[in-house]
Protein backbone atom coordinates (compact mmCIF):
# COMPACT_ATOMS: atom_id res chain seq x y z
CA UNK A 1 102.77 98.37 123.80
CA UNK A 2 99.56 97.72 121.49
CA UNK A 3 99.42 97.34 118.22
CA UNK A 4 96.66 99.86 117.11
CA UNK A 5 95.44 100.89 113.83
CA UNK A 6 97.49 103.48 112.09
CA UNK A 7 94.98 104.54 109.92
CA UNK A 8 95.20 104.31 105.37
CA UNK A 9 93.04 107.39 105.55
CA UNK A 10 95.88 109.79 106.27
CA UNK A 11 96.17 108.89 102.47
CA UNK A 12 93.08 109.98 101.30
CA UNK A 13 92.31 113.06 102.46
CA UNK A 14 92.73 116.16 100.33
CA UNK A 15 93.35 119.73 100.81
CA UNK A 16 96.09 122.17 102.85
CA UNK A 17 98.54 120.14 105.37
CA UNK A 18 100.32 121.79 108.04
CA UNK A 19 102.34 119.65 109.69
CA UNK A 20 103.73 121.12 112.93
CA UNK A 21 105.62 119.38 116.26
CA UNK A 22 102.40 119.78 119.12
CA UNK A 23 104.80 118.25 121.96
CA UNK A 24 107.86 116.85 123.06
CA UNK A 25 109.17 115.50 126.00
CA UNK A 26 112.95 114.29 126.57
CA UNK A 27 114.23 112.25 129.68
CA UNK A 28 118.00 112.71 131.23
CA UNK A 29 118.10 109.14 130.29
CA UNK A 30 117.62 109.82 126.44
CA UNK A 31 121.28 110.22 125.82
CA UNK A 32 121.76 106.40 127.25
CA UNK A 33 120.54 105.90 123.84
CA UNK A 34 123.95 106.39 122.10
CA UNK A 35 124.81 102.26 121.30
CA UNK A 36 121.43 100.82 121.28
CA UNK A 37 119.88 98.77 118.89
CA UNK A 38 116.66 100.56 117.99
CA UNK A 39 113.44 98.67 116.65
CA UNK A 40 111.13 100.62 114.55
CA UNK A 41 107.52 99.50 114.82
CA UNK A 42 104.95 101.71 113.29
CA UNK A 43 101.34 100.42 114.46
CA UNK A 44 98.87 99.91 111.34
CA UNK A 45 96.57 97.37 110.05
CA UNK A 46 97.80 98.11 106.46
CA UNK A 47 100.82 96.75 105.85
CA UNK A 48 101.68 98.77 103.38
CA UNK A 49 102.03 101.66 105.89
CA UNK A 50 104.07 99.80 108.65
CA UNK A 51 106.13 98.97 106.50
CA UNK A 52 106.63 102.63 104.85
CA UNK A 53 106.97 104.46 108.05
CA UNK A 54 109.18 102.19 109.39
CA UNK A 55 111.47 102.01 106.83
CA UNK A 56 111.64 105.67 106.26
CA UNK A 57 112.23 106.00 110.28
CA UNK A 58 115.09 103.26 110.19
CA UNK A 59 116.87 104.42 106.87
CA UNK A 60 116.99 108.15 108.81
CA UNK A 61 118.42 107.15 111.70
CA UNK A 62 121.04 104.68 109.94
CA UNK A 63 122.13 107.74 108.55
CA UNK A 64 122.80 108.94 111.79
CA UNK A 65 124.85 106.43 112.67
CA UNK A 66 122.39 104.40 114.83
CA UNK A 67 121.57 101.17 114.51
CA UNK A 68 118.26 100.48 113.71
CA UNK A 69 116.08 98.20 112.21
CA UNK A 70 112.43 97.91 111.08
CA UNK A 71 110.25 95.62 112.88
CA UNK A 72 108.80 93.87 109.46
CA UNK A 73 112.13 92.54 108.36
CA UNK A 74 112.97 91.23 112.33
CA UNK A 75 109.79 90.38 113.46
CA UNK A 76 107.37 90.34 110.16
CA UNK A 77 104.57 88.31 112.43
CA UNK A 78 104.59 91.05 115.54
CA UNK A 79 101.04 90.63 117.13
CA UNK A 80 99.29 92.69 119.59
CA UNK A 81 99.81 92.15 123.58
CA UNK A 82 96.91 92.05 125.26
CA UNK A 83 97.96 90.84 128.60
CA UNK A 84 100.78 92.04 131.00
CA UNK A 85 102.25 88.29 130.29
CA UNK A 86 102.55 88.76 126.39
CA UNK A 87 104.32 91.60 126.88
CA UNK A 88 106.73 90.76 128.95
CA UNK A 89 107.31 87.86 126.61
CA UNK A 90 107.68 90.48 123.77
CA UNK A 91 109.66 92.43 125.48
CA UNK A 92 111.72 89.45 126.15
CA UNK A 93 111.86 88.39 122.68
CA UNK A 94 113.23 91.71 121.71
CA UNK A 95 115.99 91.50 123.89
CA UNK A 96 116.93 88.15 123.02
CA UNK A 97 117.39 90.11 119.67
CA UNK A 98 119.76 92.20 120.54
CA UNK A 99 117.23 95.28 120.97
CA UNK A 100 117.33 97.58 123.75
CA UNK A 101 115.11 100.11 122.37
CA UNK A 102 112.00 100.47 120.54
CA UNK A 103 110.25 103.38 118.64
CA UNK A 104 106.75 102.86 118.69
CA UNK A 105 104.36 105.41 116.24
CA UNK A 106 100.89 105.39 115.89
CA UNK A 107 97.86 107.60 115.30
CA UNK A 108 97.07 108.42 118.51
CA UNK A 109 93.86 110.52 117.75
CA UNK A 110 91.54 111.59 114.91
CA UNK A 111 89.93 115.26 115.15
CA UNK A 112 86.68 116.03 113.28
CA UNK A 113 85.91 120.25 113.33
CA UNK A 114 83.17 122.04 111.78
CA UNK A 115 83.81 125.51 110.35
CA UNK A 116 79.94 127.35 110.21
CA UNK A 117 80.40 130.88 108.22
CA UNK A 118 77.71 132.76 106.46
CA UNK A 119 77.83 133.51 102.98
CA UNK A 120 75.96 136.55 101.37
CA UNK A 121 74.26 135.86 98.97
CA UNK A 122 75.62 139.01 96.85
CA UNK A 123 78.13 136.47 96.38
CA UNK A 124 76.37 134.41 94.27
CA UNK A 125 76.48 135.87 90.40
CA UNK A 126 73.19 137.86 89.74
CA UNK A 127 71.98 136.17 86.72
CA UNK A 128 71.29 132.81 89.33
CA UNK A 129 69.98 134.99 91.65
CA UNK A 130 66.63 133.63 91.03
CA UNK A 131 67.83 129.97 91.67
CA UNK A 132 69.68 131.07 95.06
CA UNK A 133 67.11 128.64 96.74
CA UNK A 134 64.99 125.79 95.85
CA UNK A 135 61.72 126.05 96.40
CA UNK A 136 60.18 128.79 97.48
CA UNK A 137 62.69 132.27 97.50
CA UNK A 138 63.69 132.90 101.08
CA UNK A 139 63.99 136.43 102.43
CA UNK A 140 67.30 136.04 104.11
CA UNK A 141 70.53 137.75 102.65
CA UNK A 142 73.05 135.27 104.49
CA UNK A 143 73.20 131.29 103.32
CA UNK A 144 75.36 128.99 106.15
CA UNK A 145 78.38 127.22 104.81
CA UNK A 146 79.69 124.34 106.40
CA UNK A 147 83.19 123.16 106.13
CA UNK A 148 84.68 120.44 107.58
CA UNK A 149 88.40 119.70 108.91
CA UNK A 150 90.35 116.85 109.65
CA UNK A 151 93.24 116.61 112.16
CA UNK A 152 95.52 113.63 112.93
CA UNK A 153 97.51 113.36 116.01
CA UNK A 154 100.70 110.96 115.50
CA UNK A 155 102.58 109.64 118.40
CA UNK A 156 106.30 108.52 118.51
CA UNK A 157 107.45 107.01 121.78
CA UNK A 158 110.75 105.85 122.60
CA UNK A 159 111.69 103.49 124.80
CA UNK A 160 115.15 102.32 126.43
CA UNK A 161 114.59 98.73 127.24
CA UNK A 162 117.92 98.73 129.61
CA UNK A 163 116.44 100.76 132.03
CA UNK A 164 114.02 100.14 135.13
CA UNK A 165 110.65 99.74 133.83
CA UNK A 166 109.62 102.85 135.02
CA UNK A 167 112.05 104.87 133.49
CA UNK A 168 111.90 103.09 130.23
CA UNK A 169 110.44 105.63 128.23
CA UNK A 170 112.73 108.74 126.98
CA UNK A 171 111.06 110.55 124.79
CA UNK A 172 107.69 111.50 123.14
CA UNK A 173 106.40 113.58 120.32
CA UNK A 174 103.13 114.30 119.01
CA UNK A 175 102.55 115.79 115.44
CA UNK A 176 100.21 117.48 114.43
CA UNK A 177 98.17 116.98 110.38
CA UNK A 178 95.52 118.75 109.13
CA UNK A 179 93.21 117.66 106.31
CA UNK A 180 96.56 115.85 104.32
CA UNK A 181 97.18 115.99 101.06
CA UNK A 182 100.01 114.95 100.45
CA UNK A 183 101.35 111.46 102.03
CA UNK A 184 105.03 111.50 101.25
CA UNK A 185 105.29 114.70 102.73
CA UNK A 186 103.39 113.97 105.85
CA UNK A 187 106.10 110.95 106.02
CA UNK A 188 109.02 113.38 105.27
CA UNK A 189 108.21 115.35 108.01
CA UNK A 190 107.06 112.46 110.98
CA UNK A 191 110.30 110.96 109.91
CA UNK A 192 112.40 114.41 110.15
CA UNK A 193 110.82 115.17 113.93
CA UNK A 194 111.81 112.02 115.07
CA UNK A 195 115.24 111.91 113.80
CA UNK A 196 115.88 115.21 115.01
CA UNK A 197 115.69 114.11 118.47
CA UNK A 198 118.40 112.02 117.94
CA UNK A 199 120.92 114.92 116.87
């Protein structure tokens, strides 16, 4: 487990926002899931956003009838493990808690793409014509346009503490967000996916 930056951008960004399941994976073991106490822990330096997406997470599955509870409110000072000794203390923490599971989400990657398409300059109305360029007029009839997109990859992983350590985790899903603009929804949605592997 690290803690790594879920990023505030996902906030800030403007424009269309699919949001669409990439991947999912599902052990036999996921079902051992059934009477576990889950722990929420959404990785972000803003805590703001931990505590959003973890309390969104929680309150869906408590609906479901799990048990679950957001790692601000039971551990509100969770650090980062750096070494294979502090996180076998977590871990060990944790189950002194009562937990037996963990879902862990995070941005797990940031996509930059740029769109190049040529624009006629037709296009442009005629009476700036003469102002198509600056500077000198330029003989071509196409002008490049650059656009650029924004994806975000999130990652949930879930984990069944019970089990042998190599077998601990059950299930995995990466989303998939293009150029956001609209955070609840983006949370909505994470939220819904994850949930839905519970059903």
């Amino acid at each position: 487990m690290r803690l790594a930056p879920f990023l505030l951008v996902l906030l800030c960004f403007s424009g269309c926002s699919p949001i669409k399941l990439m991947d999912s994976w599902k052990s036999q073991n996921f079902e051992s899931l059934v009477n576990s106490r889950i722990l929420v822990i959404s990785e972000s330096e803003e805590e703001a956003v931990r505590k959003s997406y973890e309390t969104a997470i929680a309150t869906k599955l408590r609906v479901q009838n799990f048990d679950a509870i957001e790692s601000h409110k039971k551990f509100p000072s969770l650090k980062e493990a750096n070494t294979p000794e502090e996180m076998s203390q977590t871990v060990q923490m944790f189950r002194d808690a009562g937990i037996s599971a963990i879902i862990l989400t995070s941005l797990k990657q940031t996509i930059e793409t740029q769109n190049r398409n040529m624009a006629s300059q037709t296009d442009i109305p005629s009476s700036y014509a003469d102002k198509a360029s600056f500077g000198p007029n330029v003989a071509s009839s196409d002008v490049p346009v650059v656009s650029t997109s924004t994806t975000y990859v999130l990652e949930a992983l879930t984990y069944n503490l019970t089990l042998a350590k190599d077998k601990q985790l059950v299930n995995v899903c990466l989303v998939d967000v293009t150029d956001p603009d609209a955070p609840e929804k983006i949370q909505k949605t994470f939220t819904k996916i994850i949930a839905d592997q519970f059903k």
